[in-house]
PDB file of N, CA and C in Angstrom:
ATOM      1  N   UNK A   1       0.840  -1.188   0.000  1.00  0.00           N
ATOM      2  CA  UNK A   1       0.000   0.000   0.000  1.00  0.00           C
ATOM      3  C   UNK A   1       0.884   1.250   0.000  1.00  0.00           C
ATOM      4  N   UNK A   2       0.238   2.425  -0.786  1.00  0.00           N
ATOM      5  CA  UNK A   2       1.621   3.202  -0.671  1.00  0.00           C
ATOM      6  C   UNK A   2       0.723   4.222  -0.226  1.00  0.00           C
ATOM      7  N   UNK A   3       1.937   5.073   0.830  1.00  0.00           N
ATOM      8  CA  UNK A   3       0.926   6.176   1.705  1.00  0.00           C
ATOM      9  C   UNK A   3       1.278   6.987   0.976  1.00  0.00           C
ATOM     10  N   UNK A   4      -0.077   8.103   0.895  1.00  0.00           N
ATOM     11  CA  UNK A   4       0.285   9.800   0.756  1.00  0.00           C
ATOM     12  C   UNK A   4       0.398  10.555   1.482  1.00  0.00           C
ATOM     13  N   UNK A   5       1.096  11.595   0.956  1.00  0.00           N
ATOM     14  CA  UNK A   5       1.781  12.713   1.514  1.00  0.00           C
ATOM     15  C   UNK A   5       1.294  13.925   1.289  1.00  0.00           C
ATOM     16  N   UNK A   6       0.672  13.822   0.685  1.00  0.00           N
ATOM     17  CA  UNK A   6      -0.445  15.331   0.368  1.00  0.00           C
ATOM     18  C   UNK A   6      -1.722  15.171  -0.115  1.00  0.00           C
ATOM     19  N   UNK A   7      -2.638  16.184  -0.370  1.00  0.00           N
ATOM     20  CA  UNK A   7      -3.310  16.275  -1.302  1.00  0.00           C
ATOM     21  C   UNK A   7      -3.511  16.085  -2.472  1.00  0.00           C
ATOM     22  N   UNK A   8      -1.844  16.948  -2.888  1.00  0.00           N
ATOM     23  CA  UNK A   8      -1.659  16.692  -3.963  1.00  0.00           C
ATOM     24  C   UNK A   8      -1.691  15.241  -4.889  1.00  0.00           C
ATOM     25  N   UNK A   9      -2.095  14.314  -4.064  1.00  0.00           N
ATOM     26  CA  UNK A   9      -1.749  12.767  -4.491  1.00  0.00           C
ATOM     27  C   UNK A   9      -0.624  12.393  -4.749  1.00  0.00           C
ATOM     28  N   UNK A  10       0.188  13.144  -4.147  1.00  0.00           N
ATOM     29  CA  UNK A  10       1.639  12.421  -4.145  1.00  0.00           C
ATOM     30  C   UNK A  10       2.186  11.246  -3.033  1.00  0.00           C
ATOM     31  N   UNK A  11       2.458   9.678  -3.558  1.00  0.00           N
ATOM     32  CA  UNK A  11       2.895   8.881  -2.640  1.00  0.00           C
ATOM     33  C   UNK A  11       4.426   9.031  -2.184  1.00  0.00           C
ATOM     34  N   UNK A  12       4.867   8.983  -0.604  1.00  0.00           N
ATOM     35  CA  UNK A  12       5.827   8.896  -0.375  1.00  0.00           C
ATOM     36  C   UNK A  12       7.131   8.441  -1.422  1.00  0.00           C
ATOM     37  N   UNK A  13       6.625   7.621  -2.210  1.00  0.00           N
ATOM     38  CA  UNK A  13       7.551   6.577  -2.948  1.00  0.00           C
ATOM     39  C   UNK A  13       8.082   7.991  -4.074  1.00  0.00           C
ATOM     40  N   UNK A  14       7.029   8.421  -4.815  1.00  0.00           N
ATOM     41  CA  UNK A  14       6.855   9.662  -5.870  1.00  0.00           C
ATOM     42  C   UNK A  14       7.338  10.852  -5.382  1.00  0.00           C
ATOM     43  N   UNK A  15       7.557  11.203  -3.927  1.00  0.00           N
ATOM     44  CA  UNK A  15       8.129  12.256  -3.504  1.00  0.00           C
ATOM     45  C   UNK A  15       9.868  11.981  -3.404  1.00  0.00           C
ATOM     46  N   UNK A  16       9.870  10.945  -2.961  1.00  0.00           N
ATOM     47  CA  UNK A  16      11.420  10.349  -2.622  1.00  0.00           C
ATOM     48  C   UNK A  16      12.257  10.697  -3.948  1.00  0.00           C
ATOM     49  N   UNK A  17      11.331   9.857  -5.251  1.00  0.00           N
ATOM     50  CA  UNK A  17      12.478  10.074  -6.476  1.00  0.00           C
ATOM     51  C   UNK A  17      12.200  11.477  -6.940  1.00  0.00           C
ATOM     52  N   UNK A  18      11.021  12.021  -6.793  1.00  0.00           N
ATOM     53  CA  UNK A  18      10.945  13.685  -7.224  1.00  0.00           C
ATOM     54  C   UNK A  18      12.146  14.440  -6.426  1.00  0.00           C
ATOM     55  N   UNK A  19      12.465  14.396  -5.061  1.00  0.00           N
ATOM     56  CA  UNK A  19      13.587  14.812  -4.113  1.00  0.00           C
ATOM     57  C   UNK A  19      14.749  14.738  -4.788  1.00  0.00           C
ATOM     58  N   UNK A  20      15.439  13.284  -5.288  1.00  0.00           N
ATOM     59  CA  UNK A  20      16.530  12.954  -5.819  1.00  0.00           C
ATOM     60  C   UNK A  20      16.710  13.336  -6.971  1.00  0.00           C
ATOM     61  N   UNK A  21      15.561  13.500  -7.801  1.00  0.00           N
ATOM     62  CA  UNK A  21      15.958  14.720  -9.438  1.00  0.00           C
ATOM     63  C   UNK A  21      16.338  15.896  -9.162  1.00  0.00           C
ATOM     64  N   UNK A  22      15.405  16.413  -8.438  1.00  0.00           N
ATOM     65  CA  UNK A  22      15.423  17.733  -7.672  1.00  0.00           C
ATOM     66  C   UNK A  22      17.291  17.770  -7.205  1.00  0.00           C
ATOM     67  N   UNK A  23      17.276  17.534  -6.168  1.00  0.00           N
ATOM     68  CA  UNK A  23      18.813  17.340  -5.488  1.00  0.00           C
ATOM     69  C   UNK A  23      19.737  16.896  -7.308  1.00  0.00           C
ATOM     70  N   UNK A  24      19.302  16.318  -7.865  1.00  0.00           N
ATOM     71  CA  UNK A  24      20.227  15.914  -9.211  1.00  0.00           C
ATOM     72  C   UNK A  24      20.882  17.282  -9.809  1.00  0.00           C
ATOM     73  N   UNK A  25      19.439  17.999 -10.532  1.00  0.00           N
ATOM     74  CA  UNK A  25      18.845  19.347 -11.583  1.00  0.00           C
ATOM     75  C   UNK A  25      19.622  20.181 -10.555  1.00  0.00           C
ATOM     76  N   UNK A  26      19.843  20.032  -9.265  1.00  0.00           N
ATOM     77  CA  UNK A  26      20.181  21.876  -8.312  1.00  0.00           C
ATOM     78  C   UNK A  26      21.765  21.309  -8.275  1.00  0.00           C
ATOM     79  N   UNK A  27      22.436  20.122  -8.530  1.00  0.00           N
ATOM     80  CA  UNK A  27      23.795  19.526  -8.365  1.00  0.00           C
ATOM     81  C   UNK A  27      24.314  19.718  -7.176  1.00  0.00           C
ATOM     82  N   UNK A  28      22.828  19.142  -5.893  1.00  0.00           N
ATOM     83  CA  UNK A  28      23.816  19.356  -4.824  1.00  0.00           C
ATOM     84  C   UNK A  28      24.934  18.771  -4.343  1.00  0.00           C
ATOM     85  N   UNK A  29      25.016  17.417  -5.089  1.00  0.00           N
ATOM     86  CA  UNK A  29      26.331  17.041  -4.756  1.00  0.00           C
ATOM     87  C   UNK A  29      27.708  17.617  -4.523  1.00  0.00           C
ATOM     88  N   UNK A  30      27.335  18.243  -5.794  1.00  0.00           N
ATOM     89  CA  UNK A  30      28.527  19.439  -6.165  1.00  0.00           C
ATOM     90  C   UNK A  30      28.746  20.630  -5.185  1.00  0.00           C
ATOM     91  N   UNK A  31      27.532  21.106  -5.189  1.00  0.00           N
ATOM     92  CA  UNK A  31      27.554  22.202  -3.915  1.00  0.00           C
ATOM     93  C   UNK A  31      26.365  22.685  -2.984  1.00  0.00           C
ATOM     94  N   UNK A  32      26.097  21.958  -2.077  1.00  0.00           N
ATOM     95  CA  UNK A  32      24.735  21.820  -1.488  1.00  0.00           C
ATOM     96  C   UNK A  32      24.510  23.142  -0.779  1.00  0.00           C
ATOM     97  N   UNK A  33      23.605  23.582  -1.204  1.00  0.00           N
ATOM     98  CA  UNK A  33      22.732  24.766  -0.837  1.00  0.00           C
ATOM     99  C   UNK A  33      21.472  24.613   0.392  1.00  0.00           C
ATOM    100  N   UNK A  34      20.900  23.177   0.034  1.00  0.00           N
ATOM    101  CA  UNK A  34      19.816  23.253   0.633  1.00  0.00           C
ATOM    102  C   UNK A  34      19.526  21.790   1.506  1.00  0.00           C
ATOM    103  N   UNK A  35      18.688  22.409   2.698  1.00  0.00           N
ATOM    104  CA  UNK A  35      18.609  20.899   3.192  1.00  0.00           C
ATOM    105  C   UNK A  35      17.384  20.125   3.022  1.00  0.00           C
ATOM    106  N   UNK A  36      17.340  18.976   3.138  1.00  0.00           N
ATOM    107  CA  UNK A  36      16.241  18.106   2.517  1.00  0.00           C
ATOM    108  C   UNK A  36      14.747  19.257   2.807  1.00  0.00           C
ATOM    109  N   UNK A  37      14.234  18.899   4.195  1.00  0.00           N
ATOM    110  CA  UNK A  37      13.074  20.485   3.977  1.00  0.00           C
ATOM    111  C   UNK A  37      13.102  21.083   3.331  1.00  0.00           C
ATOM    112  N   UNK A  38      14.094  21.901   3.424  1.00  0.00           N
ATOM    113  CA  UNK A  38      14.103  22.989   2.042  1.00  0.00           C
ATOM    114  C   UNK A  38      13.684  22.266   0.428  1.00  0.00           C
ATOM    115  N   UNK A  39      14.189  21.500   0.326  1.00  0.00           N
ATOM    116  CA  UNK A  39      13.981  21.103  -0.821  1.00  0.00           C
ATOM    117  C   UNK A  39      12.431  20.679  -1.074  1.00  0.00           C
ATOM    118  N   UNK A  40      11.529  19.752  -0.467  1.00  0.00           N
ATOM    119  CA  UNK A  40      10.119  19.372   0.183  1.00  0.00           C
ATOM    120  C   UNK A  40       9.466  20.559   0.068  1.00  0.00           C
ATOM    121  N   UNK A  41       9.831  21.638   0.422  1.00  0.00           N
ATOM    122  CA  UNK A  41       9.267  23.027   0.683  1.00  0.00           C
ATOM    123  C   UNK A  41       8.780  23.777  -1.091  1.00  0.00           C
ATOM    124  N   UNK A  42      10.440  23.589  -1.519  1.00  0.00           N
ATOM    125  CA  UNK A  42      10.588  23.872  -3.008  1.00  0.00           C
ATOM    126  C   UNK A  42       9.785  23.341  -3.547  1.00  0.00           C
ATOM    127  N   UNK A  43       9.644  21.524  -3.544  1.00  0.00           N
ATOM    128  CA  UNK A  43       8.406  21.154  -4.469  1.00  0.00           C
ATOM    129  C   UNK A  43       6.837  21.356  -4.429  1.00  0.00           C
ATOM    130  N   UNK A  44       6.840  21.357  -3.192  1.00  0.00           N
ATOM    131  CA  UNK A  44       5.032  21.931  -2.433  1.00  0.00           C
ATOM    132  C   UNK A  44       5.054  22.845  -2.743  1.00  0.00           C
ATOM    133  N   UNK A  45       5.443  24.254  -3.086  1.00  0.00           N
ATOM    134  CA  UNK A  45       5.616  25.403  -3.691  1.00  0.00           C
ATOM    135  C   UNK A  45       5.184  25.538  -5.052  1.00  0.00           C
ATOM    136  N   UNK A  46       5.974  24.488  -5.679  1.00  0.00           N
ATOM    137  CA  UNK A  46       5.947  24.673  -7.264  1.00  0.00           C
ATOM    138  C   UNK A  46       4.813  23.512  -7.381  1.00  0.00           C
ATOM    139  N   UNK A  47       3.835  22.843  -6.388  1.00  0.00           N
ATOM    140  CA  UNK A  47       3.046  22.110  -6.979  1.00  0.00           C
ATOM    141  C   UNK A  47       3.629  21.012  -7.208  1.00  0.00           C
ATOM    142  N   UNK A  48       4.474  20.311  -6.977  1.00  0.00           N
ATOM    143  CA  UNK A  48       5.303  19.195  -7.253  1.00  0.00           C
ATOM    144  C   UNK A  48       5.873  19.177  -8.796  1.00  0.00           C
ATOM    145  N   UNK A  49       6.082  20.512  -8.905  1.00  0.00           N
ATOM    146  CA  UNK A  49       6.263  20.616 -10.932  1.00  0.00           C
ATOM    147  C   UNK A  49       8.139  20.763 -10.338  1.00  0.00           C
ATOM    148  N   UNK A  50       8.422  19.191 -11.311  1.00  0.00           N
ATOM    149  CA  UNK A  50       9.749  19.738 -11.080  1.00  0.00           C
ATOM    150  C   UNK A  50      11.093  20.469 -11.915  1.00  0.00           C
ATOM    151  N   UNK A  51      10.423  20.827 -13.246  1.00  0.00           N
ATOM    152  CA  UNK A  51      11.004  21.535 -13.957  1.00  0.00           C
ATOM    153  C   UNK A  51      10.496  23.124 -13.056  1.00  0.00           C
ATOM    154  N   UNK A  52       9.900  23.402 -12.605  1.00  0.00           N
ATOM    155  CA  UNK A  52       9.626  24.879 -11.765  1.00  0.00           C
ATOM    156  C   UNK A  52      10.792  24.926 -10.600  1.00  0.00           C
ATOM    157  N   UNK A  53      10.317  23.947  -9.886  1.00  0.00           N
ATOM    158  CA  UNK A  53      11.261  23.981  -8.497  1.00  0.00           C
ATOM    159  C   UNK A  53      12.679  23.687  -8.714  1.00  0.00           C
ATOM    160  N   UNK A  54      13.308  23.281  -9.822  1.00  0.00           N
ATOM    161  CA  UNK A  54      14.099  23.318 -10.424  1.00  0.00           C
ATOM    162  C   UNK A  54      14.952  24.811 -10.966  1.00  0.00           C
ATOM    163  N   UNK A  55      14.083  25.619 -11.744  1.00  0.00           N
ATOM    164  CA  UNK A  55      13.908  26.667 -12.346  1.00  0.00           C
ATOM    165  C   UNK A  55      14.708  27.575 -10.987  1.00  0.00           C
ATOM    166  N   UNK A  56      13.612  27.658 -10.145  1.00  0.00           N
ATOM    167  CA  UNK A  56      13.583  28.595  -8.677  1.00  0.00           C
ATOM    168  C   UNK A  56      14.525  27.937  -7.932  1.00  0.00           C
ATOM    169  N   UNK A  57      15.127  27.090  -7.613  1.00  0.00           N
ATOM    170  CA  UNK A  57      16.001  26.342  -6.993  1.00  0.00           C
ATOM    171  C   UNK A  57      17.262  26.996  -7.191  1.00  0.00           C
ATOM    172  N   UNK A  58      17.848  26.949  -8.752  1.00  0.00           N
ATOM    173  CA  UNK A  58      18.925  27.588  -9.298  1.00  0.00           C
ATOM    174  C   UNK A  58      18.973  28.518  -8.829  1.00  0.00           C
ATOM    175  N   UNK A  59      18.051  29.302  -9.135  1.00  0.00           N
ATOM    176  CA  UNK A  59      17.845  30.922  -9.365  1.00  0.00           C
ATOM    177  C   UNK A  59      18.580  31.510  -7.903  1.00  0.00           C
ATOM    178  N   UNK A  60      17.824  30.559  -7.016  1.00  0.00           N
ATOM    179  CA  UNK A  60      18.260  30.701  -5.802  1.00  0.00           C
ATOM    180  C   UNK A  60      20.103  30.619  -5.170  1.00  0.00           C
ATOM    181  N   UNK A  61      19.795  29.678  -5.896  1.00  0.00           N
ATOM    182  CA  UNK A  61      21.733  29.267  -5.709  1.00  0.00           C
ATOM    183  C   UNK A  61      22.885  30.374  -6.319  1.00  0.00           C
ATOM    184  N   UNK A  62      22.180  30.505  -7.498  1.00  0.00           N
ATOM    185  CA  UNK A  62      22.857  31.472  -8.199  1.00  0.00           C
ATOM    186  C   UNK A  62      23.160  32.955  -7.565  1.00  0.00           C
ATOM    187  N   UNK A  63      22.768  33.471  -6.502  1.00  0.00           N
ATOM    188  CA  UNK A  63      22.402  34.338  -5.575  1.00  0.00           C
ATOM    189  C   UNK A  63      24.154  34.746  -5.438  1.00  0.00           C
ATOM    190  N   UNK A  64      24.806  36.083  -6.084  1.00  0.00           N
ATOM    191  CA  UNK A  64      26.670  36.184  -5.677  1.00  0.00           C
ATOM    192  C   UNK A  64      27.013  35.994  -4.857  1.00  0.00           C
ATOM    193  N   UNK A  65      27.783  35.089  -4.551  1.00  0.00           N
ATOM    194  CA  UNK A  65      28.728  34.583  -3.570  1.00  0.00           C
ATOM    195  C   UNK A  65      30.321  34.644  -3.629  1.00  0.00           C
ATOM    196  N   UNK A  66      30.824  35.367  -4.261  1.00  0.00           N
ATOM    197  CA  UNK A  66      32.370  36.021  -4.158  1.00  0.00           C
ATOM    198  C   UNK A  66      32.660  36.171  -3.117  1.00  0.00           C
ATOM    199  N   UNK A  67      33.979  36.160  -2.932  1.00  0.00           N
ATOM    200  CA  UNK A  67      34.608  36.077  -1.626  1.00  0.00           C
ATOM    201  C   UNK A  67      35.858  36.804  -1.959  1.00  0.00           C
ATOM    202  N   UNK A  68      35.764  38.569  -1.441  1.00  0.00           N
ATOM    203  CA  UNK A  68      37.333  39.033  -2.178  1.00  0.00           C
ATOM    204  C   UNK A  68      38.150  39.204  -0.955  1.00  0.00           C
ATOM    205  N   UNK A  69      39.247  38.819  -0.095  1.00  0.00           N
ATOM    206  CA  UNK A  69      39.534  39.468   1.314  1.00  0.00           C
ATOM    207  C   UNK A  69      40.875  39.469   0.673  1.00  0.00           C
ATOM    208  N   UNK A  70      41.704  40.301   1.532  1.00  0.00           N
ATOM    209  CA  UNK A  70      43.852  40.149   1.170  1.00  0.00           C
ATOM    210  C   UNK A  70      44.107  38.915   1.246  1.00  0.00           C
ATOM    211  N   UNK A  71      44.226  38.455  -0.333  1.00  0.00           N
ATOM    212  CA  UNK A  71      45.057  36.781  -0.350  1.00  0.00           C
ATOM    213  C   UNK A  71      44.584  35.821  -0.697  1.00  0.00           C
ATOM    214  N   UNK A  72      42.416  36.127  -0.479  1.00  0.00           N
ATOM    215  CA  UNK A  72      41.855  35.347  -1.033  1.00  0.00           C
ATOM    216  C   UNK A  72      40.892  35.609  -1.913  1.00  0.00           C
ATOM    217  N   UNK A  73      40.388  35.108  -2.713  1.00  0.00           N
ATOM    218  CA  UNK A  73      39.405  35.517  -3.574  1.00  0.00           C
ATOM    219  C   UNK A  73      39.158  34.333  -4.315  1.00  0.00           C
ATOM    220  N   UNK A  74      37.689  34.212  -3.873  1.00  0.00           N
ATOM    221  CA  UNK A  74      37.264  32.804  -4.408  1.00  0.00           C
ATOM    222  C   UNK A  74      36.026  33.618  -5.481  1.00  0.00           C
ATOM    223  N   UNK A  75      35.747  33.215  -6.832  1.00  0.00           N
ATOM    224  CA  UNK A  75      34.891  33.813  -7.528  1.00  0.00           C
ATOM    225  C   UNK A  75      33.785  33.024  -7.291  1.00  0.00           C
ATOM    226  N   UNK A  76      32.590  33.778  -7.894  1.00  0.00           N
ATOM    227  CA  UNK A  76      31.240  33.167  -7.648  1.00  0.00           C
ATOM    228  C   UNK A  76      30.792  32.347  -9.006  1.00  0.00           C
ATOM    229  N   UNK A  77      29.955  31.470  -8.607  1.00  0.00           N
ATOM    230  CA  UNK A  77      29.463  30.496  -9.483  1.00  0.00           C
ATOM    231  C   UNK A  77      27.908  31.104  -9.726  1.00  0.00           C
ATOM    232  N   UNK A  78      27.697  32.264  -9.955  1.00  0.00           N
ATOM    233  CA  UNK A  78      26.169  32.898  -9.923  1.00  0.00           C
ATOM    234  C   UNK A  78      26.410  32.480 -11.800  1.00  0.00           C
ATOM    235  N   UNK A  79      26.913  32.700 -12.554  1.00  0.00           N
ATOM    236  CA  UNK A  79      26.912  32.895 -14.446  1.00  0.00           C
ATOM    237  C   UNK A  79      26.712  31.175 -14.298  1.00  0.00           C
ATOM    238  N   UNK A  80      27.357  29.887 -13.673  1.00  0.00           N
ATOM    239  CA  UNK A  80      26.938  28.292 -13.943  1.00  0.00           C
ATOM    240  C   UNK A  80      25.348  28.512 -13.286  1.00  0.00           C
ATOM    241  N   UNK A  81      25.243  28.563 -12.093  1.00  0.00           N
ATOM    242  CA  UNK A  81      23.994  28.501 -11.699  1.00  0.00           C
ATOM    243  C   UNK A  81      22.805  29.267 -12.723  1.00  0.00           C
ATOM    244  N   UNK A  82      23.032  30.423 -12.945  1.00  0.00           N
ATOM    245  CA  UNK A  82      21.922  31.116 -14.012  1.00  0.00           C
ATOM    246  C   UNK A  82      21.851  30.798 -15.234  1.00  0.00           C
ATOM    247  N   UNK A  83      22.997  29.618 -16.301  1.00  0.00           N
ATOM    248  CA  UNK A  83      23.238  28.842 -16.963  1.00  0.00           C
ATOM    249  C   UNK A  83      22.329  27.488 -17.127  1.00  0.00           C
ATOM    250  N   UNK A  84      22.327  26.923 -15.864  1.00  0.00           N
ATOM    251  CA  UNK A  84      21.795  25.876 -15.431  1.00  0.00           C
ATOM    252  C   UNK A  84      19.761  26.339 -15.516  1.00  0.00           C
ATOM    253  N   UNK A  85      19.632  27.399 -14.797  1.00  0.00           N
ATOM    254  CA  UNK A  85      18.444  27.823 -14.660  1.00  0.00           C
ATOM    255  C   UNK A  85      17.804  27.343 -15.780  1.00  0.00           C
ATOM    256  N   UNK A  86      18.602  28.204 -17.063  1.00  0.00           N
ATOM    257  CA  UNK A  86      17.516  27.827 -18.142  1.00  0.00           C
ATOM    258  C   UNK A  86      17.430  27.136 -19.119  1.00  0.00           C
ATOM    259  N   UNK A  87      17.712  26.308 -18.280  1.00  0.00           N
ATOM    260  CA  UNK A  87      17.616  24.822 -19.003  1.00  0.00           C
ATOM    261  C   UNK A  87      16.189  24.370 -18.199  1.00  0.00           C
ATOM    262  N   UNK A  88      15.585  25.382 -17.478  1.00  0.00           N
ATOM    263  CA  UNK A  88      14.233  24.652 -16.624  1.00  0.00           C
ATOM    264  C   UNK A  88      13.280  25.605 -16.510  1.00  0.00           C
ATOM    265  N   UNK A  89      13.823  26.920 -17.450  1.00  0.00           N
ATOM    266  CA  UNK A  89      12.686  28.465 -17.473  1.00  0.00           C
ATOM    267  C   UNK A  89      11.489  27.837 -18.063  1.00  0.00           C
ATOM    268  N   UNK A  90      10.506  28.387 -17.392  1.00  0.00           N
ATOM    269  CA  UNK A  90       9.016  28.212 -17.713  1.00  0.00           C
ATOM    270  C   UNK A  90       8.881  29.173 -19.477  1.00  0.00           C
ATOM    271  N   UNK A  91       8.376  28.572 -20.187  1.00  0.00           N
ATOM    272  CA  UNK A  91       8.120  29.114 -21.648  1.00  0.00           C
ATOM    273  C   UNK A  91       7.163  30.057 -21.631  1.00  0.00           C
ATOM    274  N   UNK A  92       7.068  30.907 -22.180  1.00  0.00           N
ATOM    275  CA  UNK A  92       6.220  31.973 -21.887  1.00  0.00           C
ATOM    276  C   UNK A  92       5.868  32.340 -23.282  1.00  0.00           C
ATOM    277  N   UNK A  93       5.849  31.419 -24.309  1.00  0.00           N
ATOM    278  CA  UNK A  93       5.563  31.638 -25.579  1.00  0.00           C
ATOM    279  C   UNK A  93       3.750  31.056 -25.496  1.00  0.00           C
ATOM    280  N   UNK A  94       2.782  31.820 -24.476  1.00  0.00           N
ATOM    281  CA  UNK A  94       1.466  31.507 -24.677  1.00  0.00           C
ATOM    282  C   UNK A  94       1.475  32.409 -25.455  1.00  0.00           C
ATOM    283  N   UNK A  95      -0.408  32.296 -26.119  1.00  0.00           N
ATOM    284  CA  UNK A  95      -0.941  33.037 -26.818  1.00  0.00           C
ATOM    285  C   UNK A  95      -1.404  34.550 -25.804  1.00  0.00           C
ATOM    286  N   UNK A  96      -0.842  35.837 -26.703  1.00  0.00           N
ATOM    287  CA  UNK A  96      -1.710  36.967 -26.111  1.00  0.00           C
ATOM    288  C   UNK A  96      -2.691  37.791 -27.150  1.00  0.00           C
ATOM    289  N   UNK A  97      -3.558  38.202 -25.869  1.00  0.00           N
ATOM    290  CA  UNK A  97      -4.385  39.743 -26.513  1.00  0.00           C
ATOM    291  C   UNK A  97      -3.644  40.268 -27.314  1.00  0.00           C
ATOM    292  N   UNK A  98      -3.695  40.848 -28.584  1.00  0.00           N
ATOM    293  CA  UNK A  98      -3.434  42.069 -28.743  1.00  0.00           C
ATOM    294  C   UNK A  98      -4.413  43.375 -28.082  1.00  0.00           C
ATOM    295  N   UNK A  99      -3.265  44.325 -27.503  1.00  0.00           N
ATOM    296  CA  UNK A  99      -3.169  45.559 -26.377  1.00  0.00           C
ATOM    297  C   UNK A  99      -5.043  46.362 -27.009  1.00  0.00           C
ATOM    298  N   UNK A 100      -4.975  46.924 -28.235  1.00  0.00           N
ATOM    299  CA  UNK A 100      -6.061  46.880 -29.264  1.00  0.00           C
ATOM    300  C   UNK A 100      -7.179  45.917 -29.101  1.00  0.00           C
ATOM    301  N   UNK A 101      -7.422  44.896 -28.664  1.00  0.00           N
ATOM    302  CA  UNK A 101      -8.305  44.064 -28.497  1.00  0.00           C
ATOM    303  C   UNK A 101      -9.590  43.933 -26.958  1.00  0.00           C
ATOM    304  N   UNK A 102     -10.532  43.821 -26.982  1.00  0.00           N
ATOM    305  CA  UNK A 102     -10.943  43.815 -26.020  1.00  0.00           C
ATOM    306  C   UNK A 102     -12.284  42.531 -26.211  1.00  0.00           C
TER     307      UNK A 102
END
């Protein structure tokens, strides 16, 4: 029997591997930003859409983080992270009004 976890009809099992794409798409391996909650938080947010929480995840990471002091200077990874983003931007090629139209 598989339990749910929301409303949303999401089973524990469906949240677990949604988590681990998620954690994949944000590369926390590489450089972890966020902790599991956080991440849970991210997908209940975006509706369990994980090209969104994905999207916003980056966006987030990407946030400058340079580090200039005498001797050290570590550069920021904000240009990979905002790179990464849009590879998961929401398309915004719907149909509109024309402004003239009512």
């Amino acid at each position: 029997m598989q339990k749910m976890v929301s409303n949303m009809g999401v089973t524990y099992e469906q949240k677990q591997e949604l988590l681990r794409i998620l954690k994949f798409n944000l590369r926390e391996k590489k450089k972890q930003c966020f902790e599991d909650d956080e991440l849970e938080l991210l997908l209940q947010k975006n509706n369990f859409d994980i090209e969104k929480a994905s999207y916003e995840g980056l966006l987030i990471k990407a946030e400058n983080t340079a580090i200039k002091l005498p001797g050290l200077d570590i550069p920021s990874s904000q240009k990979y992270f905002l790179r990464l983003a849009k590879l998961y931007r929401p398309s915004s090629s719907g149909c509109m009004k024309r402004a003239d139209e009512r």
